[in-house]
Protein backbone atom coordinates (compact mmCIF):
# COMPACT_ATOMS: atom_id res chain seq x y z
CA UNK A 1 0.00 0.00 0.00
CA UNK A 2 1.17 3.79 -0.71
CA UNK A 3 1.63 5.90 1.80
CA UNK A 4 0.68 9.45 1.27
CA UNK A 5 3.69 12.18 1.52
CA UNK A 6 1.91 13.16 5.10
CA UNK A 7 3.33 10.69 6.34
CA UNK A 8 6.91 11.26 5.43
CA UNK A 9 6.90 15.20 6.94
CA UNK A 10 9.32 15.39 9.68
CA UNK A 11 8.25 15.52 13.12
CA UNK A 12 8.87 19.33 13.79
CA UNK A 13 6.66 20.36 10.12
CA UNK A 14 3.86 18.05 12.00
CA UNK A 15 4.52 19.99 15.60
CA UNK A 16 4.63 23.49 13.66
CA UNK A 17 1.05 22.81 13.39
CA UNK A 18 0.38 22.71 17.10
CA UNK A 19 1.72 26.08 17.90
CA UNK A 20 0.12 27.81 14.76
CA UNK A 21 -3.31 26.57 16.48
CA UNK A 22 -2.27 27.57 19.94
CA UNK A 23 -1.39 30.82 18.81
CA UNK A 24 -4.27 31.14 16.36
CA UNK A 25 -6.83 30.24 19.62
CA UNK A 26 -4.40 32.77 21.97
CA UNK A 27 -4.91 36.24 19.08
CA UNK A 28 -8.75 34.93 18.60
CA UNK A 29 -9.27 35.61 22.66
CA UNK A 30 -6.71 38.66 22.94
CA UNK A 31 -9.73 39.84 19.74
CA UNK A 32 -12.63 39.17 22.05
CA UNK A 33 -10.80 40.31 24.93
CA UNK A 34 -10.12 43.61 23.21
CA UNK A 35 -13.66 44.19 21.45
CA UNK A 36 -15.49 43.05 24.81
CA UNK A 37 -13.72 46.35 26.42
CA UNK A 38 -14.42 48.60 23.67
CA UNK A 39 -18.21 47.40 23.83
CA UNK A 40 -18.16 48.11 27.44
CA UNK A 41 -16.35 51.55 26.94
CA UNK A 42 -19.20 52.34 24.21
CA UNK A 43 -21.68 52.48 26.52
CA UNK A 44 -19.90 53.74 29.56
CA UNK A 45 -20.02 56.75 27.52
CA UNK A 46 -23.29 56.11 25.74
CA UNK A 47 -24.36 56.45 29.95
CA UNK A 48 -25.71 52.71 29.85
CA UNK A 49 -23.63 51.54 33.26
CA UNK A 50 -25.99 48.23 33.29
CA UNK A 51 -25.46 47.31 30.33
CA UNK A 52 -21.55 47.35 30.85
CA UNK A 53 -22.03 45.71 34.30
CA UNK A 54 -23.76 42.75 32.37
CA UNK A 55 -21.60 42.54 29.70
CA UNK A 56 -18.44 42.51 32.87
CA UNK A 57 -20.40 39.88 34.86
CA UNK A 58 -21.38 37.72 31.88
CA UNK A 59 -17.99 37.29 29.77
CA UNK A 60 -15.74 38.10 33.26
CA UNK A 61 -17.54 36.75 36.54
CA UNK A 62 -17.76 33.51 37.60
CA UNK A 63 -19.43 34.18 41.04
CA UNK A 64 -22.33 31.69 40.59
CA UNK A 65 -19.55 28.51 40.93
CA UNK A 66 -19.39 28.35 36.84
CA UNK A 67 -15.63 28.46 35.35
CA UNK A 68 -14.30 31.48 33.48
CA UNK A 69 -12.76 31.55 29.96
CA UNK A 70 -10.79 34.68 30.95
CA UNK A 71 -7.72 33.36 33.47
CA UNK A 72 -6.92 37.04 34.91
CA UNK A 73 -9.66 39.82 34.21
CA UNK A 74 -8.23 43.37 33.89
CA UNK A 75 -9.11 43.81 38.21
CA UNK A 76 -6.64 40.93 39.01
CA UNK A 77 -3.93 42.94 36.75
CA UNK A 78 -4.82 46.49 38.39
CA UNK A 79 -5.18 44.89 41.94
CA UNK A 80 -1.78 42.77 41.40
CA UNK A 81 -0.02 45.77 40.49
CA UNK A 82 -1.44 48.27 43.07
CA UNK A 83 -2.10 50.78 39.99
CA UNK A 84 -5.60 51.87 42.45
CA UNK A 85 -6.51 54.78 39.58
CA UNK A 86 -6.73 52.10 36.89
CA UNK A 87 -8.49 49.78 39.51
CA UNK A 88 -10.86 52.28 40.16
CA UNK A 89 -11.93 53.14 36.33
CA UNK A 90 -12.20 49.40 35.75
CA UNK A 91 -14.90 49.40 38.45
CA UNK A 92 -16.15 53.02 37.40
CA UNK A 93 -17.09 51.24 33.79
CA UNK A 94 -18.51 48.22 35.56
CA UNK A 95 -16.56 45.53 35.70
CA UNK A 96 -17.20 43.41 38.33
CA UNK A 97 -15.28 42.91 41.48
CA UNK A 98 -15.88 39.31 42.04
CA UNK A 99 -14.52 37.90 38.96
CA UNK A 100 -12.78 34.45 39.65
CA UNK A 101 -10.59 33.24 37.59
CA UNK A 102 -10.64 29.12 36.76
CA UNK A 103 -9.05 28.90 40.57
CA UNK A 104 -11.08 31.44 41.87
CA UNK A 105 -8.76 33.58 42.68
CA UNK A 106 -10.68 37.60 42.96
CA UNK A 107 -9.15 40.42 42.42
CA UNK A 108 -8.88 41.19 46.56
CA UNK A 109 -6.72 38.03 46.89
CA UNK A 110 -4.38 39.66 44.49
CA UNK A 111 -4.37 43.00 46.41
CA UNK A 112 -4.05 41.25 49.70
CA UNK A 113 -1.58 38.87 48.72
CA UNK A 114 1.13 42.26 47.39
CA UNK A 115 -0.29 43.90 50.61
CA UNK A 116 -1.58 46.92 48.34
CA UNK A 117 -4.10 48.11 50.97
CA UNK A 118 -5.64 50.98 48.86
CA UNK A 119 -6.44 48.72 46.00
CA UNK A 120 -7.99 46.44 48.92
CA UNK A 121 -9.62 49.07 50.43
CA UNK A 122 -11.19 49.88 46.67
CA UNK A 123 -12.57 46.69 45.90
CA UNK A 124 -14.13 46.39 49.39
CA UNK A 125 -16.05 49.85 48.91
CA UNK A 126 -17.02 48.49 45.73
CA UNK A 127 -18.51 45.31 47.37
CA UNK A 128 -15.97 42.74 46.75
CA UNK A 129 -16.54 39.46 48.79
CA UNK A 130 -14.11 39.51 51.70
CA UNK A 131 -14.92 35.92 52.33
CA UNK A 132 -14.35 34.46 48.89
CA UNK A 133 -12.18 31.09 48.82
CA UNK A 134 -10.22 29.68 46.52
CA UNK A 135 -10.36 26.07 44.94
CA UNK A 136 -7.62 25.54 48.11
CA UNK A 137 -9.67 27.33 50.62
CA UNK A 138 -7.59 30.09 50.45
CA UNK A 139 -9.10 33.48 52.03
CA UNK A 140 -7.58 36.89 51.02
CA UNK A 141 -7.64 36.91 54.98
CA UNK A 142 -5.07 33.79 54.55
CA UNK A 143 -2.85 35.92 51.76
CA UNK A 144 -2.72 39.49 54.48
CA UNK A 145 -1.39 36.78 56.69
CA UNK A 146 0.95 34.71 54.64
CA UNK A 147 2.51 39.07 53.45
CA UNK A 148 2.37 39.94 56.71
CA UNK A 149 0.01 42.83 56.06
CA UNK A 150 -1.33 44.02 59.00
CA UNK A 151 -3.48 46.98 57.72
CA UNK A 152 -5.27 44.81 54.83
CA UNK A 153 -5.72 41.81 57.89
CA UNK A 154 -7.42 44.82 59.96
CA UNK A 155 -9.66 45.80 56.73
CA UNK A 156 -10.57 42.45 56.22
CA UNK A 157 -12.15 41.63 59.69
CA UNK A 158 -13.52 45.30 60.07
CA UNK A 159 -15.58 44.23 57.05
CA UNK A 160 -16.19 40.87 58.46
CA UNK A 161 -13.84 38.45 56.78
CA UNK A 162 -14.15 35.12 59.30
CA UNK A 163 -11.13 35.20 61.51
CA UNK A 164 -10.55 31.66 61.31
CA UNK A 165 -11.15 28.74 58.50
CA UNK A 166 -14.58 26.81 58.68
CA UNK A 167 -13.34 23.50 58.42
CA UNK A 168 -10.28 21.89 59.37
CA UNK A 169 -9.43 21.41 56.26
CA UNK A 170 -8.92 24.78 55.03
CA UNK A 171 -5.89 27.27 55.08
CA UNK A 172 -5.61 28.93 59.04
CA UNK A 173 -5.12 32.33 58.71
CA UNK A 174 -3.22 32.18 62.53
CA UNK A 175 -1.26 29.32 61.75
CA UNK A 176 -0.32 30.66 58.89
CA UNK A 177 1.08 33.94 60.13
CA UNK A 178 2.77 32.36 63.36
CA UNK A 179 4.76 30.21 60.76
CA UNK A 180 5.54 33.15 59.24
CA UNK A 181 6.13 35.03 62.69
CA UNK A 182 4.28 37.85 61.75
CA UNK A 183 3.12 38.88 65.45
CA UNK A 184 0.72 41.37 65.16
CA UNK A 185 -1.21 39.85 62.41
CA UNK A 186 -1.55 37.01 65.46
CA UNK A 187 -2.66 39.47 67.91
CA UNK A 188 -4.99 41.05 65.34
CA UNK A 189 -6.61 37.74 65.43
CA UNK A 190 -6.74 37.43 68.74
CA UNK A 191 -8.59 40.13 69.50
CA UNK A 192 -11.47 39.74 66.84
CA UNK A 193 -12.06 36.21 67.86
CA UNK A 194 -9.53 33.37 66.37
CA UNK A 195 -9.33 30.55 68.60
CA UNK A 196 -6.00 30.14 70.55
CA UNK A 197 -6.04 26.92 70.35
CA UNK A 198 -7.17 25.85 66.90
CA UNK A 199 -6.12 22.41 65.95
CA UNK A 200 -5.84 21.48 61.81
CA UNK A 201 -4.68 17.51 61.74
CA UNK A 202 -1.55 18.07 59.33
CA UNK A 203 -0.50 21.32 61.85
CA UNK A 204 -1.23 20.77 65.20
CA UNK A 205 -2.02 24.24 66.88
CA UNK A 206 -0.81 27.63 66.54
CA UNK A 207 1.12 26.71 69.60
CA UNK A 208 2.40 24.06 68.04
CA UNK A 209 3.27 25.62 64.60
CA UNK A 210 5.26 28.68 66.60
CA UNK A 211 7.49 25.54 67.85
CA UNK A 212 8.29 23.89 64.32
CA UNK A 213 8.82 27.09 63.48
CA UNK A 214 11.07 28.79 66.09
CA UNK A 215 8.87 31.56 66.31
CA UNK A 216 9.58 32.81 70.07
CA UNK A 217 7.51 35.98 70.35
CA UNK A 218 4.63 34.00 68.06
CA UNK A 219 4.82 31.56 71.40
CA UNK A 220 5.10 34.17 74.14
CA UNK A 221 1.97 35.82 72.45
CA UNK A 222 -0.25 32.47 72.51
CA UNK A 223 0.56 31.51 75.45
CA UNK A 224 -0.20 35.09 77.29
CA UNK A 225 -3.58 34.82 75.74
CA UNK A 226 -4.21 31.60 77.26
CA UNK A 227 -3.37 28.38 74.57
CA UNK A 228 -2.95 24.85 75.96
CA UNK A 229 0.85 24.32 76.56
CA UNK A 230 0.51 20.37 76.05
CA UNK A 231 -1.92 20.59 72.97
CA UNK A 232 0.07 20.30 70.24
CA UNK A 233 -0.87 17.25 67.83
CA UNK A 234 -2.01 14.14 68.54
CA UNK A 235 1.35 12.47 67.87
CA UNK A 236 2.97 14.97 70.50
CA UNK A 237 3.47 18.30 72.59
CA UNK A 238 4.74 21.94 71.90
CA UNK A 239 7.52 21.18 73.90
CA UNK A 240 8.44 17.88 71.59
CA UNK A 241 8.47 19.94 68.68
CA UNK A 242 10.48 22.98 70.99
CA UNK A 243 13.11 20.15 71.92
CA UNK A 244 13.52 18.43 68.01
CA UNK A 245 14.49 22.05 66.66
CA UNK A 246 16.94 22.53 69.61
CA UNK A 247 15.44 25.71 70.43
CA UNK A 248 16.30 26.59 74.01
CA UNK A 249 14.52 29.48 74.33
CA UNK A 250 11.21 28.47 73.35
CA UNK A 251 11.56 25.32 75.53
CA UNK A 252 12.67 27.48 78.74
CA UNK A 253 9.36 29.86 77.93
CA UNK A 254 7.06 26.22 77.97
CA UNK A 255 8.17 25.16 80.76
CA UNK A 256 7.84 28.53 82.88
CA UNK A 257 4.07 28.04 81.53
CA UNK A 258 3.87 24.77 83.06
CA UNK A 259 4.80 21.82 80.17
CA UNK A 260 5.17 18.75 81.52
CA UNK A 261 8.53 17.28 81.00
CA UNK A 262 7.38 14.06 81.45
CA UNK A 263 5.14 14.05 78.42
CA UNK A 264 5.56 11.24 75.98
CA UNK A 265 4.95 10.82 72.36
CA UNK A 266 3.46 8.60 69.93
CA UNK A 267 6.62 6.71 70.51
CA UNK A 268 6.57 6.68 73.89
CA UNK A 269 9.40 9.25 74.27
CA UNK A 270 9.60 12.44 75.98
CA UNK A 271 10.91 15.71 75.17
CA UNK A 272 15.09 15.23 76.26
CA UNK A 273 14.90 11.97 74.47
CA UNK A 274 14.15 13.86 71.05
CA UNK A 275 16.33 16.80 71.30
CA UNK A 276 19.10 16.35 69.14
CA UNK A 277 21.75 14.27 71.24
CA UNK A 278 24.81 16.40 72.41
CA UNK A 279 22.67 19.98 71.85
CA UNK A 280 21.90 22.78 74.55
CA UNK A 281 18.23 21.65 74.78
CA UNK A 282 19.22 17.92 75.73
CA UNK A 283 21.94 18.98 78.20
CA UNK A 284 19.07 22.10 79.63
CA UNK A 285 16.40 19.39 79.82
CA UNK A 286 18.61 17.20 81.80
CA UNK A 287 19.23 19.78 84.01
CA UNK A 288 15.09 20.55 84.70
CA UNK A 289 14.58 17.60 85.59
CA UNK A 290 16.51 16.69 88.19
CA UNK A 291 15.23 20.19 89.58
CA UNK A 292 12.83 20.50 91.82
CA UNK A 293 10.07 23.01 91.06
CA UNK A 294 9.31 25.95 93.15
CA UNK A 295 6.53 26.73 95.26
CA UNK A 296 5.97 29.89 93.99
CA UNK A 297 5.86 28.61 90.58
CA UNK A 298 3.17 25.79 91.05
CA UNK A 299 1.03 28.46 93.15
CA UNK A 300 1.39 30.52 89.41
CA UNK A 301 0.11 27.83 87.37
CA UNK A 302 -2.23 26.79 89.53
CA UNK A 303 -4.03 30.71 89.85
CA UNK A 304 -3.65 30.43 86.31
CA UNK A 305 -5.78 27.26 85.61
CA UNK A 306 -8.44 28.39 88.53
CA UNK A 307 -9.02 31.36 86.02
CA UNK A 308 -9.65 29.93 82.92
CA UNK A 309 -8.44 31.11 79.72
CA UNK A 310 -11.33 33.00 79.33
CA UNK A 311 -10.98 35.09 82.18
CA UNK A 312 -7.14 35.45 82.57
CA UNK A 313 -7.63 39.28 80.80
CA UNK A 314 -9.18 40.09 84.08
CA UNK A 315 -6.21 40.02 85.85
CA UNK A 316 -4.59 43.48 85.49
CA UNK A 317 -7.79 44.26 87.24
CA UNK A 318 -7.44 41.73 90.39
CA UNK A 319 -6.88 44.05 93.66
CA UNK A 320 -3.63 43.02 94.16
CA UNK A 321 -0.15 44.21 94.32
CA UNK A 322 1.37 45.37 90.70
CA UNK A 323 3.85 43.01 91.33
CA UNK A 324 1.71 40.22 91.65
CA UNK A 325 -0.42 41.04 88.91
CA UNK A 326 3.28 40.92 86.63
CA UNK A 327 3.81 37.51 88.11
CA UNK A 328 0.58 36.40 87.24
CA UNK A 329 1.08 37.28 83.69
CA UNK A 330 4.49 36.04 83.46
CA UNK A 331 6.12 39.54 83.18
């Protein structure tokens, strides 16, 4: 049988193909792309705002769950960039500021995420969803935290972004900036509401995390506002995780707020006999042990557990002696 000449074209003639229709499909959307903004520009200027808004939502938005066949929308460039004047005439001619793109990501996780707060601040006026997720679970809450943006975090949850993740599943905004040991995003979440003691499976607590992570003021802070010293994971303690990374400092502050040294693992082990063998922590574990604890600091952990967590803000206000109120609060 004959074979046609098709069949004897090289390889690369036969790939050539490929990227001709790939670019072909790529100028064919930049053309829509293009015409879709001059429509909406038309009757911006015609003074037919609804109009434009439906054209934005219809070709741009994907707020009903549906998926997008534009990636980025112009917003997620503006917002990226933190070019607010451009933000703010996209929105002017009516684009929408809850376009997703395919992994809904909006235009306020970009803005969040580059900590551009005026371009956050914009697309919150505007109505932008403060509590939008992505296909991860990802909150622009979750990005302020992972930049370390303290004045888009405070935004957010004065517009009433959730200060903690639904489900256990999702991205923690507080574990994620105590990993990053971003301090005052923690105490921002603090004080509107995040749980101290928030446990995700894979993470353990925010206690926990501020171990791994060597993240000594992240620590100091959690435990002042009250978090469980032993609740770490299930497979072990804060002060397992303190003793692994050989970080003396952080193991000294959990047992001042009463860790028990005696704790064991999932193996069975305790915390000297998984510091790293030869290191400060071993040799200062050691040490605490065979020392005996004093009085005054059993009567400190004790007051401290009679309060509750819930109540230990109360005690600057106990009528007691300034200095012991400070000893109370570990100062």
């Amino acid at each position: 049988m004959r074979e046609t000449t098709e069949d004897y074209r090289p390889f690369a003639a036969q790939l050539s193909n490929v990227y001709l229709t790939i670019l072909a499909l790529f100028c064919f959307k930049l053309f829509v792309r293009i015409t879709l903004n001059l429509l909406t520009h038309f009757y911006i200027i015609k003074g037919n705002r609804k109009e434009a808004a439906r054209i934005s939502a219809e070709f741009y938005d994907n707020g009903q769950g549906h998926g997008s066949w534009a990636d980025r929308s112009p917003l997620h460039d503006a917002a990226s960039q933190g070019r607010l004047l451009a933000l703010k005439t996209l929105i002017a001619q009516g684009h929408s500021v809850n376009v997703l793109t395919i992994d809904h990501i909006s235009p306020l996780h970009e803005a969040c995420v580059r900590s551009h707060f005026a371009c956050a601040r914009a697309l919150i006026d505007a109505g932008a969803n403060v509590n939008v997720t992505t296909i991860d679970g990802v909150t622009p809450l979750f990005h302020a935290c992972s930049a370390g943006s303290l004045a888009c975090l405070e935004l957010l949850l004065q517009s009433d972004a959730r200060p903690q993740a639904l489900a256990i599943f999702q991205p923690s905004p507080i574990h994620e900036a105590v990993s990053r040991g971003h301090s005052k995003c923690v105490e921002a979440l603090l004080a509107w509401g995040a749980d101290v003691d928030y446990e995700i499976p894979h993470m353990g607590t925010p206690l926990y995390s501020a171990c791994r992570c060597k993240e000594f003021i992240c620590a100091r802070m959690l435990l002042d506002e009250g978090a469980n010293v032993q609740r770490g994971t299930h497979i072990e303690t804060p002060l397992h995780a303190a003793a692994q990374k050989d970080c003396v400092s952080i193991v000294k502050l959990l047992l001042e707020f009463g860790a028990d040294i005696n704790a064991r693992n999932l193996e069975y082990k305790r915390p000297v006999e998984v510091a790293p063998p030869g290191s400060l922590t071993e040799g200062f574990l050691l040490i605490y042990e065979a020392t005996p604890r004093s009085l005054r600091h059993l009567c400190r952990q004790q007051i401290r557990e009679s309060m509750g967590r819930s109540r230990l803000h109360l005690l600057p206000h106990l009528p007691l002696p300034k200095a012991m109120k400070n000893f109370l609060q570990y100062r």
